[in-house]
C-alpha atoms as a PDB file:
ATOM      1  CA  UNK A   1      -3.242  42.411  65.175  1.00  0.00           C
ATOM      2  CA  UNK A   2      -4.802  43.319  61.880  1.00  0.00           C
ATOM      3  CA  UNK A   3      -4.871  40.850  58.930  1.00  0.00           C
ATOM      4  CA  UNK A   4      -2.168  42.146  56.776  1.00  0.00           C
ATOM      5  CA  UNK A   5      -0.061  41.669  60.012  1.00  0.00           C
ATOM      6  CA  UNK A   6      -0.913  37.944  60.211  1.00  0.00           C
ATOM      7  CA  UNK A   7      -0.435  37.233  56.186  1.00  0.00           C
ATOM      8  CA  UNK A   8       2.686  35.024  56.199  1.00  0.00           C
ATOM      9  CA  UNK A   9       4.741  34.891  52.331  1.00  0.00           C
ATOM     10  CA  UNK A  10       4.154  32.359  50.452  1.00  0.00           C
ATOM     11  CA  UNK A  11       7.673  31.169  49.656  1.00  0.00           C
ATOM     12  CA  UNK A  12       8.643  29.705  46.089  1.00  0.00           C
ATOM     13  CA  UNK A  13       9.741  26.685  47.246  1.00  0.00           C
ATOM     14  CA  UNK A  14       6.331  25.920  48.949  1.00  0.00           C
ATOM     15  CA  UNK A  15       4.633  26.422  45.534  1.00  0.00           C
ATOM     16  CA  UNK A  16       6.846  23.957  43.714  1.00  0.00           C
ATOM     17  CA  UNK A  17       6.442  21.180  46.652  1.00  0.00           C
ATOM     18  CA  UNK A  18       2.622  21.868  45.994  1.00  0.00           C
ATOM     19  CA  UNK A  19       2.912  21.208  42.595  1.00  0.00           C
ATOM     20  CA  UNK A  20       5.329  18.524  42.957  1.00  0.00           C
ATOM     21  CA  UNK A  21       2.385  16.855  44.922  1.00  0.00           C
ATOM     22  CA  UNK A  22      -0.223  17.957  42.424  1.00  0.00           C
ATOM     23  CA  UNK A  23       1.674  16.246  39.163  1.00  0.00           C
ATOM     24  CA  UNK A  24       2.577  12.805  41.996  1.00  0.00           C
ATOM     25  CA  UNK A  25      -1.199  12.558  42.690  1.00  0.00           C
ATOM     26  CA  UNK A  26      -2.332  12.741  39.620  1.00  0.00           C
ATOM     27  CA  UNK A  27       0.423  11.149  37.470  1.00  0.00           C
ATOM     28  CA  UNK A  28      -1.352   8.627  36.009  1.00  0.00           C
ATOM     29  CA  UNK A  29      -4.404  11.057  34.427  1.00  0.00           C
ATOM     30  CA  UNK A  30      -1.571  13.300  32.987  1.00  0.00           C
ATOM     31  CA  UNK A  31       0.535  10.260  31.513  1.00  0.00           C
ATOM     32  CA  UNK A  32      -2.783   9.024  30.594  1.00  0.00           C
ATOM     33  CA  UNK A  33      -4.729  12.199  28.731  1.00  0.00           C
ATOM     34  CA  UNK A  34      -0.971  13.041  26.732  1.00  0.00           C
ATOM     35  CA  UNK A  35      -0.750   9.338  25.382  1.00  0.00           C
ATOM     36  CA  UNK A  36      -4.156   9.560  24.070  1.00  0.00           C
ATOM     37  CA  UNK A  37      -3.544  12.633  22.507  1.00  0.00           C
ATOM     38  CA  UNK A  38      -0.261  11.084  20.718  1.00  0.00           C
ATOM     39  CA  UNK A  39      -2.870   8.237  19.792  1.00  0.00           C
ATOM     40  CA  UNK A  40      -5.135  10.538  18.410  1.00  0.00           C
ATOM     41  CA  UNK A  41      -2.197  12.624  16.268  1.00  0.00           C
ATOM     42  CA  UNK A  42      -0.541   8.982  15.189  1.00  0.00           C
ATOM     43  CA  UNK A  43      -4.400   7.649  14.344  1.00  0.00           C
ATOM     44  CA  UNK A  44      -4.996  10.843  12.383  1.00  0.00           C
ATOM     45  CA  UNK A  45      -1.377  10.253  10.537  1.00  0.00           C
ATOM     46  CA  UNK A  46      -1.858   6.998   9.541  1.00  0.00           C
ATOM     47  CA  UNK A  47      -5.480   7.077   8.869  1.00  0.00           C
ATOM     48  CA  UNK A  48      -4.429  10.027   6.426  1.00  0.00           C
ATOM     49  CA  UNK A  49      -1.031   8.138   4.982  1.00  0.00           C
ATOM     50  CA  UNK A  50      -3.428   4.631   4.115  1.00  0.00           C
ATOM     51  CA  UNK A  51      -6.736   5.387   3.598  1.00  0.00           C
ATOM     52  CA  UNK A  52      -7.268   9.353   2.658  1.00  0.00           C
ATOM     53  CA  UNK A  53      -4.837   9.510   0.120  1.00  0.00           C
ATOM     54  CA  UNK A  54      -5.205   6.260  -1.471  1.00  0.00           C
ATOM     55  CA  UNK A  55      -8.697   6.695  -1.525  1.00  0.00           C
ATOM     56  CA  UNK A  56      -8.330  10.085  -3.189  1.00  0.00           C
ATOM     57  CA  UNK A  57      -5.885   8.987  -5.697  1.00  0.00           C
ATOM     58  CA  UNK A  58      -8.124   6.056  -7.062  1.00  0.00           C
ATOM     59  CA  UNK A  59     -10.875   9.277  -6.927  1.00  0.00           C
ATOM     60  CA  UNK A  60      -8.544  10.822  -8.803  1.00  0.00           C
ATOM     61  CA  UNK A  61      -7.770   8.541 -11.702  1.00  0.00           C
ATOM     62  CA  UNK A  62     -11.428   7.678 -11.939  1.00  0.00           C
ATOM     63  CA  UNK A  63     -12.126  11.418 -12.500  1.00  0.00           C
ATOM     64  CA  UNK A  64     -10.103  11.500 -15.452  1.00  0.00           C
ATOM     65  CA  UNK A  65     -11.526  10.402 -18.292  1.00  0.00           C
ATOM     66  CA  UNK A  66     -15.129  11.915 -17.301  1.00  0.00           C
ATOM     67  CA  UNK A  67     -13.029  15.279 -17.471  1.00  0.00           C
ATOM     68  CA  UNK A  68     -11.581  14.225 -20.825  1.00  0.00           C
ATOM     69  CA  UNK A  69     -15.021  13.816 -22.378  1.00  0.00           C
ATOM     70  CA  UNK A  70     -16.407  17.159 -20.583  1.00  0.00           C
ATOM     71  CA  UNK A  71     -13.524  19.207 -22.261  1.00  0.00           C
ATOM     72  CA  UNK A  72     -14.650  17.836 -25.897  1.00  0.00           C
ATOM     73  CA  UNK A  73     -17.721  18.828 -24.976  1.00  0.00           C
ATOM     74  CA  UNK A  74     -19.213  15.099 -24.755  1.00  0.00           C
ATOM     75  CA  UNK A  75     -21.850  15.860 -22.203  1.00  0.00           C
ATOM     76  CA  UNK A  76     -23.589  12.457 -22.017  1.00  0.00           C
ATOM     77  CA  UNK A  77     -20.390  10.413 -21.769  1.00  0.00           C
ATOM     78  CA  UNK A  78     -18.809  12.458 -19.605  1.00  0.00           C
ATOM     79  CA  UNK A  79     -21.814  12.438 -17.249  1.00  0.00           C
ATOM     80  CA  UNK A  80     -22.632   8.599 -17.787  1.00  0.00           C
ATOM     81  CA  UNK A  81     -19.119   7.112 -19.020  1.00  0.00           C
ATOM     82  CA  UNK A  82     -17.958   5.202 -21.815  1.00  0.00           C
ATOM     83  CA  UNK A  83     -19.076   1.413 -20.525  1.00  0.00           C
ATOM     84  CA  UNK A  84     -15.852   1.216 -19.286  1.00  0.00           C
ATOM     85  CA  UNK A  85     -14.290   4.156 -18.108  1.00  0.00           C
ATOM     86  CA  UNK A  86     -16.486   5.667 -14.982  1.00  0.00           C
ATOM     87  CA  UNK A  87     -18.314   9.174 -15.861  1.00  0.00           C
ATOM     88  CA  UNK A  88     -18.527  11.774 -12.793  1.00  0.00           C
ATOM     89  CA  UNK A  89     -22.111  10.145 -11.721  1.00  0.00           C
ATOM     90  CA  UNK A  90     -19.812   7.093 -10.922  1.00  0.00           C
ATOM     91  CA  UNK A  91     -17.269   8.910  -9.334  1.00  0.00           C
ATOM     92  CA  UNK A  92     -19.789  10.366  -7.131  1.00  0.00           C
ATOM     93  CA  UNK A  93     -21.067   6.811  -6.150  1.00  0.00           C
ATOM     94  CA  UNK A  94     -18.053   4.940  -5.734  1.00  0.00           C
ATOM     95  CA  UNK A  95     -16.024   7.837  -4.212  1.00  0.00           C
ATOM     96  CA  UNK A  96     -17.992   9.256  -1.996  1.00  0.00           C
ATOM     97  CA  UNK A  97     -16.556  11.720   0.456  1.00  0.00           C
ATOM     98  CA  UNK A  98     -13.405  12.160  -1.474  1.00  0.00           C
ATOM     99  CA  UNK A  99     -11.678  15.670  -3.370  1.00  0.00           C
ATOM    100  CA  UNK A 100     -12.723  14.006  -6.346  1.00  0.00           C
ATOM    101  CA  UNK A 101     -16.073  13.036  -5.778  1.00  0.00           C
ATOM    102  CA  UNK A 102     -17.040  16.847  -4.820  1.00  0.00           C
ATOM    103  CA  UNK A 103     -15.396  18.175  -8.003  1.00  0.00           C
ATOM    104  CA  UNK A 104     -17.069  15.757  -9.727  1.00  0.00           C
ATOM    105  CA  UNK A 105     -20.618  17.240  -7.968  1.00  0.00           C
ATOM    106  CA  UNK A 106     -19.796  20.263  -9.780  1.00  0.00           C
ATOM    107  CA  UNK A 107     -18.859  18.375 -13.148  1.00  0.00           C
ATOM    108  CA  UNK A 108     -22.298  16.498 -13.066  1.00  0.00           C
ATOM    109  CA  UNK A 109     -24.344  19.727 -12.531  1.00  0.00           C
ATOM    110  CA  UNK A 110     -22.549  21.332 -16.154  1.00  0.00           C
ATOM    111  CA  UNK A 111     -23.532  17.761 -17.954  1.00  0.00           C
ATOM    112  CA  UNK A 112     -26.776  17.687 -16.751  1.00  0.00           C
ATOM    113  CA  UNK A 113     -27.574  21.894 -17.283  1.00  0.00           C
ATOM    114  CA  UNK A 114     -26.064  21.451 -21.046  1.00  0.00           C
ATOM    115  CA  UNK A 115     -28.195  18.383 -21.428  1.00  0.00           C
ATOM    116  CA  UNK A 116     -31.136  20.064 -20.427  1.00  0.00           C
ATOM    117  CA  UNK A 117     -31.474  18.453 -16.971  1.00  0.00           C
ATOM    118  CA  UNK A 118     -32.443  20.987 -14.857  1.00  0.00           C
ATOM    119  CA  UNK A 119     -33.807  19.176 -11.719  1.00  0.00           C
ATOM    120  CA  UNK A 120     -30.789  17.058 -11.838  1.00  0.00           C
ATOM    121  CA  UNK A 121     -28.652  19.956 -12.550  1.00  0.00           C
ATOM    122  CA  UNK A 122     -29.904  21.630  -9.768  1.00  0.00           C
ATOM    123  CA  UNK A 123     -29.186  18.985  -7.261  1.00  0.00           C
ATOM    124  CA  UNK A 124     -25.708  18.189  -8.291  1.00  0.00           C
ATOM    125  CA  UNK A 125     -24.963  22.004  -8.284  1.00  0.00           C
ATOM    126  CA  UNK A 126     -26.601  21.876  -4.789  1.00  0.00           C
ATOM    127  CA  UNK A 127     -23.904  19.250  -3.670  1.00  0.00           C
ATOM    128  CA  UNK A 128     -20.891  21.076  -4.788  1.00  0.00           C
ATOM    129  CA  UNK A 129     -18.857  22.582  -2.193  1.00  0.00           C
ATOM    130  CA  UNK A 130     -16.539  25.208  -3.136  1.00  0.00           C
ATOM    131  CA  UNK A 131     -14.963  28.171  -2.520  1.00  0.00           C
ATOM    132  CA  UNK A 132     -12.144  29.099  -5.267  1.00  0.00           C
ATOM    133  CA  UNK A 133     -12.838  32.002  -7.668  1.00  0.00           C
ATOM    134  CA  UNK A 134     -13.222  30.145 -10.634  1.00  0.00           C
ATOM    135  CA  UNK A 135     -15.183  26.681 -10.408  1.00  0.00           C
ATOM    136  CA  UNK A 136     -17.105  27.610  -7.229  1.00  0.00           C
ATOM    137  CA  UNK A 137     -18.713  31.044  -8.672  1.00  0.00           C
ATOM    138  CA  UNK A 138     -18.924  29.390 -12.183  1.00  0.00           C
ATOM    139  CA  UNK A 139     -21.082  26.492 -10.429  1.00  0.00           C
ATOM    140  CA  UNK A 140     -22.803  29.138  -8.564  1.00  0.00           C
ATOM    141  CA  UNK A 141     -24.002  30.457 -12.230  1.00  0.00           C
ATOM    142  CA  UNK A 142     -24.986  27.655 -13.613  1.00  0.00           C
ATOM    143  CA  UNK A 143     -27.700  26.935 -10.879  1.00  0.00           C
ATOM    144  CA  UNK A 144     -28.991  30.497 -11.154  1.00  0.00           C
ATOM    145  CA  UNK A 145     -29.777  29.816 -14.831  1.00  0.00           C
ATOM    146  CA  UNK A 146     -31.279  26.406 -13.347  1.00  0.00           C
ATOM    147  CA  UNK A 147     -33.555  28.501 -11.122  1.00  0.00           C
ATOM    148  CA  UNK A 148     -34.263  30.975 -13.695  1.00  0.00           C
ATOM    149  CA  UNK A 149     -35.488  28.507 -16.215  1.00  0.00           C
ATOM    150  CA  UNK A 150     -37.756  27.020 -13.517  1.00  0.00           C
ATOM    151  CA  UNK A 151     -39.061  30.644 -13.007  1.00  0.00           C
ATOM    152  CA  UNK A 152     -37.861  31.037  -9.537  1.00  0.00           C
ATOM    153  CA  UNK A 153     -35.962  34.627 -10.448  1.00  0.00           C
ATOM    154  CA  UNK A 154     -35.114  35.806  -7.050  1.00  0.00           C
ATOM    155  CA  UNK A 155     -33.115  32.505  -6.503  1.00  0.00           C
ATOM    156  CA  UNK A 156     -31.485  33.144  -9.597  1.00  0.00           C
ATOM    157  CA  UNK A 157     -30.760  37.177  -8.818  1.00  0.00           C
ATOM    158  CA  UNK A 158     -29.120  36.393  -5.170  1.00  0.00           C
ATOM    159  CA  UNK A 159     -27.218  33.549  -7.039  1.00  0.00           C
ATOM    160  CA  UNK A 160     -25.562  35.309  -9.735  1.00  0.00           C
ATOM    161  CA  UNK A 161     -24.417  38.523  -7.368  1.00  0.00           C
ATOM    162  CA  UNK A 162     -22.852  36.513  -4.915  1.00  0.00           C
ATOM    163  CA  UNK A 163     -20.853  34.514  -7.834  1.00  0.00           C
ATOM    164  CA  UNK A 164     -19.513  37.720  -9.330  1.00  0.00           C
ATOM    165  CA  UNK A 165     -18.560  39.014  -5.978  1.00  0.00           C
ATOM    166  CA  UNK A 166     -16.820  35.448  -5.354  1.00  0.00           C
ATOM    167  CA  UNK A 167     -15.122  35.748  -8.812  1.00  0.00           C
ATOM    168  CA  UNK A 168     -14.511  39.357  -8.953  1.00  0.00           C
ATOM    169  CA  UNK A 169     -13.025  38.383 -12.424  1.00  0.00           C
ATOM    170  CA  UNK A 170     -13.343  40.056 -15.952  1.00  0.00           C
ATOM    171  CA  UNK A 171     -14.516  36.740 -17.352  1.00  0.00           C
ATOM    172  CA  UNK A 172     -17.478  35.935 -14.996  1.00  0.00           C
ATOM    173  CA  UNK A 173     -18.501  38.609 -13.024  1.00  0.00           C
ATOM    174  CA  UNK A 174     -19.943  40.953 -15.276  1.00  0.00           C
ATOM    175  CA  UNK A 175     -21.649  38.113 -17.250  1.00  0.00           C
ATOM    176  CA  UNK A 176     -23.325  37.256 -13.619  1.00  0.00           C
ATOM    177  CA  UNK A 177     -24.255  41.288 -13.374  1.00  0.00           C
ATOM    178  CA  UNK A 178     -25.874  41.513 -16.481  1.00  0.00           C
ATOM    179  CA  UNK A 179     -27.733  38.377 -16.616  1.00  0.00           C
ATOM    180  CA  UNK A 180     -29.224  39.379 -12.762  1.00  0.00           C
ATOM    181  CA  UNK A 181     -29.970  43.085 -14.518  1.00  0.00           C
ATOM    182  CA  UNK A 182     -32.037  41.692 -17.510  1.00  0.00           C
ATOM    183  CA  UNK A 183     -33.490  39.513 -14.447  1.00  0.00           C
ATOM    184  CA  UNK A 184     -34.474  42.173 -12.200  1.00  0.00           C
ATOM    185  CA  UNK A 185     -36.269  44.249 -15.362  1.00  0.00           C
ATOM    186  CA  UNK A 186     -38.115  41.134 -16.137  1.00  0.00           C
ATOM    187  CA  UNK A 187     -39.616  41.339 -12.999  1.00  0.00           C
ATOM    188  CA  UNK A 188     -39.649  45.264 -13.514  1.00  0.00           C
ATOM    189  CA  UNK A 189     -37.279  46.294 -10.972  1.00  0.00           C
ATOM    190  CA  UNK A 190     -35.599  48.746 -13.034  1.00  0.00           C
ATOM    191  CA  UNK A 191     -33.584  50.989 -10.075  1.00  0.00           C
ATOM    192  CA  UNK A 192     -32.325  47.899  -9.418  1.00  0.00           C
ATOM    193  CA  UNK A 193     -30.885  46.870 -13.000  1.00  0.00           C
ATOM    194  CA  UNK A 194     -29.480  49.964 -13.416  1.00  0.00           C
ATOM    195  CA  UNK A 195     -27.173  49.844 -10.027  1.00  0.00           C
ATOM    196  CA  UNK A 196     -26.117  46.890 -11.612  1.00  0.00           C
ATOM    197  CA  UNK A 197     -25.561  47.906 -15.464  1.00  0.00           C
ATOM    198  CA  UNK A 198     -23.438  51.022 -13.560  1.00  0.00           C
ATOM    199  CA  UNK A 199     -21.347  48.580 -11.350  1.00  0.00           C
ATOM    200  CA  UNK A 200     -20.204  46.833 -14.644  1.00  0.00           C
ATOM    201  CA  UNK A 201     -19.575  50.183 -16.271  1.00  0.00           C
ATOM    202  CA  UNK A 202     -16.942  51.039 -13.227  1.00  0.00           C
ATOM    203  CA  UNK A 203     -15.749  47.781 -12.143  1.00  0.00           C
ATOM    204  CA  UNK A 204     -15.398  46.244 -15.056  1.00  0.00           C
ATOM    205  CA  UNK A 205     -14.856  48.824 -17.555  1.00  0.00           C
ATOM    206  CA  UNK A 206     -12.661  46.410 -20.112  1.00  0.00           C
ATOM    207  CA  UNK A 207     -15.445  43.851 -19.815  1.00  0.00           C
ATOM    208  CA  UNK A 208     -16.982  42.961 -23.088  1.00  0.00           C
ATOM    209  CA  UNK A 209     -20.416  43.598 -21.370  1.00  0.00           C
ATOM    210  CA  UNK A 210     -19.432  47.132 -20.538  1.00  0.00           C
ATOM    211  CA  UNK A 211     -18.597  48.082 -24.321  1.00  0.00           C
ATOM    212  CA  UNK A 212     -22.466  48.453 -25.083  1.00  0.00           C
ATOM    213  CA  UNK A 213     -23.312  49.053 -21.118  1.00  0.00           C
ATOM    214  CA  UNK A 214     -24.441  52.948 -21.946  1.00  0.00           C
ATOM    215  CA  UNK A 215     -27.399  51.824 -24.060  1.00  0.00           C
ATOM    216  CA  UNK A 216     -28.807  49.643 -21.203  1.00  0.00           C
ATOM    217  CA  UNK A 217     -28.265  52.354 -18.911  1.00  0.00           C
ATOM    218  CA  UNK A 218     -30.161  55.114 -20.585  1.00  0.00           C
ATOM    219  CA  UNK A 219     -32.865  52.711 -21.614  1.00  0.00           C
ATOM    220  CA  UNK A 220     -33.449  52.968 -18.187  1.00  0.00           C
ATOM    221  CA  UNK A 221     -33.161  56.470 -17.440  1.00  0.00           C
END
């Protein structure tokens, strides 16, 4: 008798007794492994409802002020606070790990660039995670000017293309191109600087950087 002869069905009714014995023998691990994932969903919850978001709301209100002082252009205050109101180097240290204390990463790295900081600059800029279109690639600038003014120009270059093709913006991204141009013919790459003086010319044509853009170009040609 061959062996297709000798295959008996296997009937539905014999599958579901099989897995009524499977989920019997091992009822505990199942009841066990889907509690602790309901613990780990609640534990997440709560952890999020009493210590995440209080924590980032005191981050928040501590931020505030330092921002206040940044926007009147109070770099040192801002940066080191009033003697009672925190500036973003506090927020950093007493809010660790929080929304607030990242932004304020960012914050530190303008105070410390416009103060003439670099090495501190650089680090804060360093710490800064972010990747919106305005603050990130606007951070991103800043420490290429950092790096430039410590010499380090191909830092600098790589720096300022990637933030204008984060921002792809009118209001940074050509600024980024033409500062890595005049870069790259300081170090007498010209072909390059050109590709870049061109890319303003067609992607941002309405650029105040592009209204001159034609002498730049043909002082290269």
């Amino acid at each position: 008798m061959s062996k297709k002869q000798t295959e008996q069905p296997i009937l539905a009714d014999e599958v579901l007794g099989k897995s009524e014995e499977f989920v019997i023998k091992y009822k505990k691990a199942i009841v066990g492994g889907i509690l602790a994932i309901i613990v780990c969903v609640l534990g997440f919850i709560l952890y999020s409802m009493y210590v995440t978001a209080p924590k980032e709301a005191a981050a928040n209100n501590a931020i505030f002020k330092a921002q206040q002082y940044f926007a009147q252009n109070d770099f040192e205050t801002a940066l080191n606070g009033d003697g009672v109101n925190a500036g973003f180097l506090k927020v950093i240290e007493d809010h660790s790990g929080t929304d607030a204390a990242n932004l304020a990463y960012a914050y530190a790295g303008f105070c410390n660039a416009q103060l003439g900081n670099i090495d501190e600059a650089i680090n804060n800029l360093e710490n800064f995670d972010g990747d919106d279109k305005i603050l990130a690639p606007k951070a991103m600038q800043t420490l290429a000017l950092c790096y430039a003014h410590k010499e380090n120009l191909d830092k600098a270059i790589s720096l300022l293309i990637d933030a204008a093709e984060i921002a792809q913006n009118t209001a940074i991204s050509p600024r980024c191109l033409m500062d890595a141009a005049a870069m790259y013919e300081q170090q007498g790459n010209s072909k390059e600087a050109k590709k870049l003086y061109e890319q303003i010319k067609k992607e941002y044509p309405n650029s105040p950087e592009a209204g001159n853009i034609d002498k730049f170009i043909n002082s290269i040609n």
